[in-house]
Protein backbone atom coordinates (compact mmCIF):
# COMPACT_ATOMS: atom_id res chain seq x y z
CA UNK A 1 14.39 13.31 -3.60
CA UNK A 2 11.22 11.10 -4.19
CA UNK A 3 8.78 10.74 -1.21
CA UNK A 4 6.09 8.18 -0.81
CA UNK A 5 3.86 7.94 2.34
CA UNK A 6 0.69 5.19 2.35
CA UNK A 7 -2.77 6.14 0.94
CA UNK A 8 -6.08 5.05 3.21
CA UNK A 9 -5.76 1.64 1.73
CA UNK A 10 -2.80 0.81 3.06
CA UNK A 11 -3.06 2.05 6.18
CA UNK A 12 -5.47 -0.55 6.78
CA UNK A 13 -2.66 -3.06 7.32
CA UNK A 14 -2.79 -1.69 10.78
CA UNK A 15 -6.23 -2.86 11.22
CA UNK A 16 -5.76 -6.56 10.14
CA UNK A 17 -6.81 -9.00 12.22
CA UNK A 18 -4.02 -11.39 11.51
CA UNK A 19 -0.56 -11.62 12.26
CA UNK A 20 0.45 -10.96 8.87
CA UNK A 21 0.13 -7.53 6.71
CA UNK A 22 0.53 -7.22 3.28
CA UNK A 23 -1.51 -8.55 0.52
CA UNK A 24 -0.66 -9.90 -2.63
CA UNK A 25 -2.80 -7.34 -4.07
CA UNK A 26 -0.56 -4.28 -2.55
CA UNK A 27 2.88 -6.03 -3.65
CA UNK A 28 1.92 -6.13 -6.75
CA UNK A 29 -0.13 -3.02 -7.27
CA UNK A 30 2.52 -0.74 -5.07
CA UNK A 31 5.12 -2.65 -3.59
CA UNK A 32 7.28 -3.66 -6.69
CA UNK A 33 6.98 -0.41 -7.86
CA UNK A 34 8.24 1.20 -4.76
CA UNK A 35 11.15 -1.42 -5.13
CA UNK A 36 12.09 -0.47 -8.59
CA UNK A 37 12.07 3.37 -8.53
CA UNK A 38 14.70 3.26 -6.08
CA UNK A 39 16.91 2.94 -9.19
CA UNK A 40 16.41 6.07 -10.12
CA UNK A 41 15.60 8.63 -7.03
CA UNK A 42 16.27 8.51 -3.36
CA UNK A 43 13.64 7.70 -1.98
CA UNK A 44 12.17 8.01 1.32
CA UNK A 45 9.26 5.16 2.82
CA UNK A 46 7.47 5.87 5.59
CA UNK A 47 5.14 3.85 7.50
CA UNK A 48 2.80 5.51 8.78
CA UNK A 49 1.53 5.11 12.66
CA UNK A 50 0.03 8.34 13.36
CA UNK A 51 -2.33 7.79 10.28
CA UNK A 52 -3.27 4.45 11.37
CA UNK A 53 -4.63 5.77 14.80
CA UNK A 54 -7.46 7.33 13.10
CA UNK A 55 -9.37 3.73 13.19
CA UNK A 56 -8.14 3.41 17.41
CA UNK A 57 -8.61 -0.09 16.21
CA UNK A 58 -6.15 -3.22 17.90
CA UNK A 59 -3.46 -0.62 18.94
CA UNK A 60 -1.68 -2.91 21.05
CA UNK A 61 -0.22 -4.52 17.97
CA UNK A 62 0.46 -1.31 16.45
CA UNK A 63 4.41 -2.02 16.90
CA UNK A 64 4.13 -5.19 16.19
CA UNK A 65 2.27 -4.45 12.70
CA UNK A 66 5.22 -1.54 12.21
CA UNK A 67 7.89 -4.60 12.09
CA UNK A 68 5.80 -7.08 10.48
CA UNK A 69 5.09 -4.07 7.36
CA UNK A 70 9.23 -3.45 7.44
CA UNK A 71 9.52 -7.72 7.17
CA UNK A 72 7.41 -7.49 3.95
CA UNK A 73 9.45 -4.93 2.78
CA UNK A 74 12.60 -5.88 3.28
CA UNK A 75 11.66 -8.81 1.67
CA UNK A 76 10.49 -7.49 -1.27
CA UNK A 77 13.76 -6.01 -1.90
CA UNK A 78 13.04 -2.84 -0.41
CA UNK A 79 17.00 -1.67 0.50
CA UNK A 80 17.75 -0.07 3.55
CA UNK A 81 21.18 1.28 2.11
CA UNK A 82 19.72 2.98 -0.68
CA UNK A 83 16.62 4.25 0.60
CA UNK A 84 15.26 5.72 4.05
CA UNK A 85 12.73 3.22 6.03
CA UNK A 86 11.41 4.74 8.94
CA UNK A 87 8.57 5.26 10.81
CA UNK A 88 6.35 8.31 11.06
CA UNK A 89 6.24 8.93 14.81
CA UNK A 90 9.98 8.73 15.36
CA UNK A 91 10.65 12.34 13.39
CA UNK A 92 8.07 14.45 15.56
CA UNK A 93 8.66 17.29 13.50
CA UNK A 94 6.08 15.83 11.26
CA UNK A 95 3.31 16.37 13.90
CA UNK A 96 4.93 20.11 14.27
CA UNK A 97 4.68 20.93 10.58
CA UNK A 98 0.90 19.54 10.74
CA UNK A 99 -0.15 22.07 13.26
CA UNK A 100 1.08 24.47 11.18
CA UNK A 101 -1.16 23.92 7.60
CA UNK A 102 -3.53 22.76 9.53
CA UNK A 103 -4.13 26.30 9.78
CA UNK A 104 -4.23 27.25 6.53
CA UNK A 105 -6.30 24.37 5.44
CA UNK A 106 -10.02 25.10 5.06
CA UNK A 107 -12.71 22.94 6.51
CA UNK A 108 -14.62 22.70 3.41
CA UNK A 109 -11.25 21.44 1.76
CA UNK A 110 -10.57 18.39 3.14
CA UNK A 111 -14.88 17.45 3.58
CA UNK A 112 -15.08 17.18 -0.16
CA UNK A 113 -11.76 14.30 -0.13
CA UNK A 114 -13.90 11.30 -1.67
CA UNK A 115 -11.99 8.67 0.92
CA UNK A 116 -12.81 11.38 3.74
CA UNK A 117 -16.92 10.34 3.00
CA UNK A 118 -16.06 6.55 2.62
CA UNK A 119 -14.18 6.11 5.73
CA UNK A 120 -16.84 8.04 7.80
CA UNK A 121 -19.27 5.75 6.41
CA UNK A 122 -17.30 2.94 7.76
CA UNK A 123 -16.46 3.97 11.06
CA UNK A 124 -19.39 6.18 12.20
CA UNK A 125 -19.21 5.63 15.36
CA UNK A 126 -15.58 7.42 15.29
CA UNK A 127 -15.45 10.20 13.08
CA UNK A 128 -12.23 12.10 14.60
CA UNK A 129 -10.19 14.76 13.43
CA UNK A 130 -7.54 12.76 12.41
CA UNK A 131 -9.68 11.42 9.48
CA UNK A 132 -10.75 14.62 8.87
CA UNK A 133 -7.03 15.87 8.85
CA UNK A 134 -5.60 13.07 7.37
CA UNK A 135 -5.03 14.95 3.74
CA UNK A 136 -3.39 17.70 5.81
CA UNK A 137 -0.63 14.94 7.62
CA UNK A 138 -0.45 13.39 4.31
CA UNK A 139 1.11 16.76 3.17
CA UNK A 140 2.97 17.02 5.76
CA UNK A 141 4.80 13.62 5.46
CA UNK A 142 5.20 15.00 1.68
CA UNK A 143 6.89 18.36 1.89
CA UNK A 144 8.88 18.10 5.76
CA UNK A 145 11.23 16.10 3.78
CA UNK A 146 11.92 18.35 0.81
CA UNK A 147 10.09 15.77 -1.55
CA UNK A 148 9.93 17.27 -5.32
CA UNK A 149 8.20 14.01 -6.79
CA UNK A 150 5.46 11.86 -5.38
CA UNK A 151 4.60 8.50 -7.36
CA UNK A 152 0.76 7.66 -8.02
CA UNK A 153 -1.59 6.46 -10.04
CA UNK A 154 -4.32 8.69 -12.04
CA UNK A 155 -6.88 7.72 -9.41
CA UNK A 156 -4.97 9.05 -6.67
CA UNK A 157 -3.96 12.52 -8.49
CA UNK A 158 -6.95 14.23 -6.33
CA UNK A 159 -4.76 13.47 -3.13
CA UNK A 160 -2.03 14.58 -4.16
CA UNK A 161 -3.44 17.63 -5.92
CA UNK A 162 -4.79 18.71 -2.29
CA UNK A 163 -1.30 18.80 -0.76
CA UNK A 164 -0.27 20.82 -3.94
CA UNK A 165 -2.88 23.08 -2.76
CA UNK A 166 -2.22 23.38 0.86
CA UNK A 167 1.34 24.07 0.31
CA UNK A 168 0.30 27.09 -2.20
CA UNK A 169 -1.61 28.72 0.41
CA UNK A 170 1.17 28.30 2.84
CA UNK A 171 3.62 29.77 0.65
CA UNK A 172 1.38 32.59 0.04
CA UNK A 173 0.73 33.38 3.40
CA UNK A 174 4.31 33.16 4.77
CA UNK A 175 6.33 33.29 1.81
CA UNK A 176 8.33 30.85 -0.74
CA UNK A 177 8.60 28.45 1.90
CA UNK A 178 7.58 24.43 1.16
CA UNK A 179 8.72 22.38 -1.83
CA UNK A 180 5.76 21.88 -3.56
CA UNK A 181 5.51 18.42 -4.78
CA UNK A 182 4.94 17.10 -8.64
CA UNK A 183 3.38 13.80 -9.32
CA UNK A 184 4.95 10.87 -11.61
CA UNK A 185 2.66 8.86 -12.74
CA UNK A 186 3.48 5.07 -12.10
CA UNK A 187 1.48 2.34 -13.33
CA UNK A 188 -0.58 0.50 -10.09
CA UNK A 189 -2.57 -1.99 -11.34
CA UNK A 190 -5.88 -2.40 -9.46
CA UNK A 191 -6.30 -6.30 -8.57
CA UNK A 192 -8.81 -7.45 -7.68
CA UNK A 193 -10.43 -9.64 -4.22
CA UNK A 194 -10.99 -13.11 -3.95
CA UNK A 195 -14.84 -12.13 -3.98
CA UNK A 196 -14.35 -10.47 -7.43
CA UNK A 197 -16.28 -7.35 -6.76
CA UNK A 198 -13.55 -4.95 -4.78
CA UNK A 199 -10.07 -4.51 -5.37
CA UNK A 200 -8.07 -6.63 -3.00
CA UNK A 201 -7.30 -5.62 0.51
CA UNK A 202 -7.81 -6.47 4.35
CA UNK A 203 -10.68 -3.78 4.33
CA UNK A 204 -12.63 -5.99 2.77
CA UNK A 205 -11.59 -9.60 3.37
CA UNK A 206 -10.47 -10.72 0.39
CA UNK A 207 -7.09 -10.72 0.13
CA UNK A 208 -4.25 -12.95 0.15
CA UNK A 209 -1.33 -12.20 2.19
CA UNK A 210 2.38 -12.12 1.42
CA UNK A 211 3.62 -14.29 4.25
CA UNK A 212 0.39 -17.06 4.21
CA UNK A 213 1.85 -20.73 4.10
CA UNK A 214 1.25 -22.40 0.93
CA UNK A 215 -1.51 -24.49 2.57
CA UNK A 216 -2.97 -21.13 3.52
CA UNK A 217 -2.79 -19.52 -0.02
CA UNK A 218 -4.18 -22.95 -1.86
CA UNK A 219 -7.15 -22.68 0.82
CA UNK A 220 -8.01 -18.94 0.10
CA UNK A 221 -7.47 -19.31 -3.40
CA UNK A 222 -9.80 -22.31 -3.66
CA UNK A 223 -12.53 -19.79 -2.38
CA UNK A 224 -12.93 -17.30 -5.43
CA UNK A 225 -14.86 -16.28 -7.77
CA UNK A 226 -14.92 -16.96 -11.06
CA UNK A 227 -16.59 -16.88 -14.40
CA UNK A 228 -20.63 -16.31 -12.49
CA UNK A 229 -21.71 -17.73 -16.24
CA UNK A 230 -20.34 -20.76 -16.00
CA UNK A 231 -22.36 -23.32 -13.90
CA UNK A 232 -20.52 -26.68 -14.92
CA UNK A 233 -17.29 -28.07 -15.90
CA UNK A 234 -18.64 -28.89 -19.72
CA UNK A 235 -19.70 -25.26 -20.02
CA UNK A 236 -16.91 -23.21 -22.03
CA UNK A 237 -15.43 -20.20 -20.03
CA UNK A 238 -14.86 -16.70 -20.54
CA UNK A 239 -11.60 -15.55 -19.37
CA UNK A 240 -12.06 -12.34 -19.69
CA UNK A 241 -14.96 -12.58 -16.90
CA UNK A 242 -13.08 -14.13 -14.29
CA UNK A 243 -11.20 -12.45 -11.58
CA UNK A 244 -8.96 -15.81 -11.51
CA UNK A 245 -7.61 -15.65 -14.50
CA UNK A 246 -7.46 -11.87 -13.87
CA UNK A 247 -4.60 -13.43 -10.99
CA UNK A 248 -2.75 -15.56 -13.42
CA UNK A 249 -1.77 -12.28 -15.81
CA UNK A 250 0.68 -11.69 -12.86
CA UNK A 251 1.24 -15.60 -11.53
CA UNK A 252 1.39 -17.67 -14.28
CA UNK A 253 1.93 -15.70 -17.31
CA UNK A 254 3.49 -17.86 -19.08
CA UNK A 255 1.16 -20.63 -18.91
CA UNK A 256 -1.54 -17.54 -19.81
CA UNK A 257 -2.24 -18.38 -23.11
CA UNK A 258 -2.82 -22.14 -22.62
CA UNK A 259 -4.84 -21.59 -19.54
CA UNK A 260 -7.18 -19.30 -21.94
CA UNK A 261 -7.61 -21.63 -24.73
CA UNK A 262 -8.59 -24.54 -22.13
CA UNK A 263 -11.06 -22.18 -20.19
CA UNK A 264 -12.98 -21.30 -23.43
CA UNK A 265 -12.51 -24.85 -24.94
CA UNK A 266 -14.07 -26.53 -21.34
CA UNK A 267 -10.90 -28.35 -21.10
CA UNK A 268 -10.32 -27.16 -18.04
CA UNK A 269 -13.12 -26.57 -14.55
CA UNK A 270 -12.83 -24.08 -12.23
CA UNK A 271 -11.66 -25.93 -9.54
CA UNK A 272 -8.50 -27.18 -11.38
CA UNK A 273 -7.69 -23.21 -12.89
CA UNK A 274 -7.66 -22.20 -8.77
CA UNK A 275 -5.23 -24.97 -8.12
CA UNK A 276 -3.17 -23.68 -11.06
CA UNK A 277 -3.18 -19.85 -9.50
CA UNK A 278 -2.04 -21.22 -5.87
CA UNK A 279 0.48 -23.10 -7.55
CA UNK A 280 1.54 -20.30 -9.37
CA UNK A 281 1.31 -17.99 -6.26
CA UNK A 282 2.97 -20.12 -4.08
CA UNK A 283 5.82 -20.52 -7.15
CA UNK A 284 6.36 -17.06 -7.39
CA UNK A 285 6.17 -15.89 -3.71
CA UNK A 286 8.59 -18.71 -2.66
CA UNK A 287 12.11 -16.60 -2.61
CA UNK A 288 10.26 -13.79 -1.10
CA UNK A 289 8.73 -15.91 1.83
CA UNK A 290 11.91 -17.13 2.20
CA UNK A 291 13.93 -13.83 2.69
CA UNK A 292 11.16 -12.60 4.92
CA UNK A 293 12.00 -15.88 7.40
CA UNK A 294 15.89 -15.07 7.29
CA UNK A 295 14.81 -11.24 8.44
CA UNK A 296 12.51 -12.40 10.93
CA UNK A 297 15.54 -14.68 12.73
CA UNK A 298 17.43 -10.91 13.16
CA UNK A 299 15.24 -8.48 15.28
CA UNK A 300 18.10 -6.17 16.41
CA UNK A 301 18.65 -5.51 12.55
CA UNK A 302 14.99 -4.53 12.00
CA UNK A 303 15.52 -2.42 15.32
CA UNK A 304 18.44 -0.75 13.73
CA UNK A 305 17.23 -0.29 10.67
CA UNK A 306 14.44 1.56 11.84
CA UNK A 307 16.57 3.53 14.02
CA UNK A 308 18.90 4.49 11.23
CA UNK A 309 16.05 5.10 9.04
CA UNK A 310 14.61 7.96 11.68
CA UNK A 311 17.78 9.62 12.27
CA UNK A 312 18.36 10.10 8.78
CA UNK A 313 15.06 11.41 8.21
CA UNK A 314 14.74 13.93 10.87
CA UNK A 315 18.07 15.13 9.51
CA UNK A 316 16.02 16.25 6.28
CA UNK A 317 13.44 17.06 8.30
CA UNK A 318 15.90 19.77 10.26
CA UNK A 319 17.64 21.67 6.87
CA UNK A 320 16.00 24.11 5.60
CA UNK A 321 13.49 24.02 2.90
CA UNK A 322 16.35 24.30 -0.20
CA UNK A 323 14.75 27.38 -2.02
């Protein structure tokens, strides 16, 4: 059984101010990856509305977002029939199993979580317990359904290190209870924002989305940054400066090697590299804007999906822990 429940970043898909969620950035630093392992584990994806409450920002459109997230993966090839979609809320036992290491956590624990200290910073007008606790639901989206591998990169090892923890001290206290959960390592390439100085994502506004039009994508793309050395066309670049040709490693990689010797020779501005990077997004993310357009003309399948994908979760949720 492989488990995977969103990290901070992610959650902030509930928090975008758009109609649309997911960013390029995500599909192709988490999303393709999520698609692929279910060749080789059943997997379980949850999306996550409890965790996303923490921000108690635009929660009218929280179930609207929770559709709009399942559109994007769907789309992405994301299969209902092989692996459980569901959302967090509808198995309540998860909230249940929280209370419970919540008292075994310590304090000090989860105030040393690096996120913990960013996301206060950003929202420090609402520091509540549930970003405080948020390590300790994490777990407990984790180990209520029996999960014995958890994929992440090396930077997010930490986080799933504390759950390791918290289900130790559980099991010592009450006794070889919880599965506790082993990390594969997964490659998730950090892209990086339009503005060239974060990774991409709706945090920081700089992101492209999935679902944007093609005009939309040309007209965000158009506004990056690029090689900061190079002030004019005539100037030669330096690829391996610029967070747009950073973009066409995944968009237009086969056009990579050309686009390099142009940059460096001047043979090619700026302005005409960013139109070759929206071409190339727009190129690549055409069959999966189109499969998100066929889902979106069948809301009672979303609906059942969902509904499916909750039943057969709180059925792992209710067996007991297989030790």
């Amino acid at each position: 059984m492989l488990n995977f429940c969103l990290d901070y970043e992610e959650k902030s898909i509930f928090r975008s101010k758009t109609h649309r969620q997911t960013a390029i950035g995500n599909y192709i630093g988490a999303i393709q990856n999520y698609v692929a392992l279910q060749d080789d584990y059943d997997c379980v994806y949850c999306i996550v509305d409890l965790h996303a409450l923490t921000s108690l920002e635009e929660t009218d459109k929280l179930q609207y977002n929770i559709k709009e997230m399942l559109l994007d993966w769907l789309a992405a090839g994301l299969d209902p029939a092989r692996s459980i979609l569901f959302v967090q809320s509808d198995v309540p036992e998860v909230t249940e199993l929280h209370t419970l290491l919540s008292m075994v956590t310590p304090l000090g624990w989860l105030l040393r979580v690096p996120t913990f200290k960013e996301k206060a910073r950003s929202q420090s007008a609402n520091v509540n317990y549930g970003l405080v606790g948020y390590p300790v639901l994490m777990a407990s989206d984790i180990t209520l359904y029996k999960a014995e591998v958890v994929p992440v990169g090396e930077d997010q090892l930490p986080h799933l290190e504390l759950s390791r923890e918290i289900v130790r001290r559980f099991n010592s206290l009450f006794g070889d209870t919880l599965v506790e959960p082993k990390a594969k390592l997964t490659n998730y390439p950090m892209v990086m924002g339009l503005n060239g100085v974060q990774k991409m994502g709706k945090s920081y506004q700089n992101h492209i989305e999935l679902a944007a039009t093609p005009e939309e994508t040309q007209k965000l793309v158009m506004t990056a940054v690029t090689d900061t050395e190079r002030k004019f066309k005539k100037d030669p670049g330096h690829p391996e400066a610029c967070n747009v040709y950073s973009l066409h490693k995944y968009f237009n990689s086969g056009n990579l090697a050309r686009i390099e010797t142009e940059c460096r020779a001047a043979q090619i501005g700026c302005v005409d590299c960013k139109k070759l990077l929206a071409a190339g997004i727009n190129n690549a993310l055409g069959p999966f804007r189109a499969k998100r357009k066929e889902f979106e003309q069948k809301p009672q399948l979303i609906n059942d999906i969902l509904d499916d994908g909750g039943q057969r979760a709180q059925k792992i949720a209710r067996q007991p822990c297989p030790r």
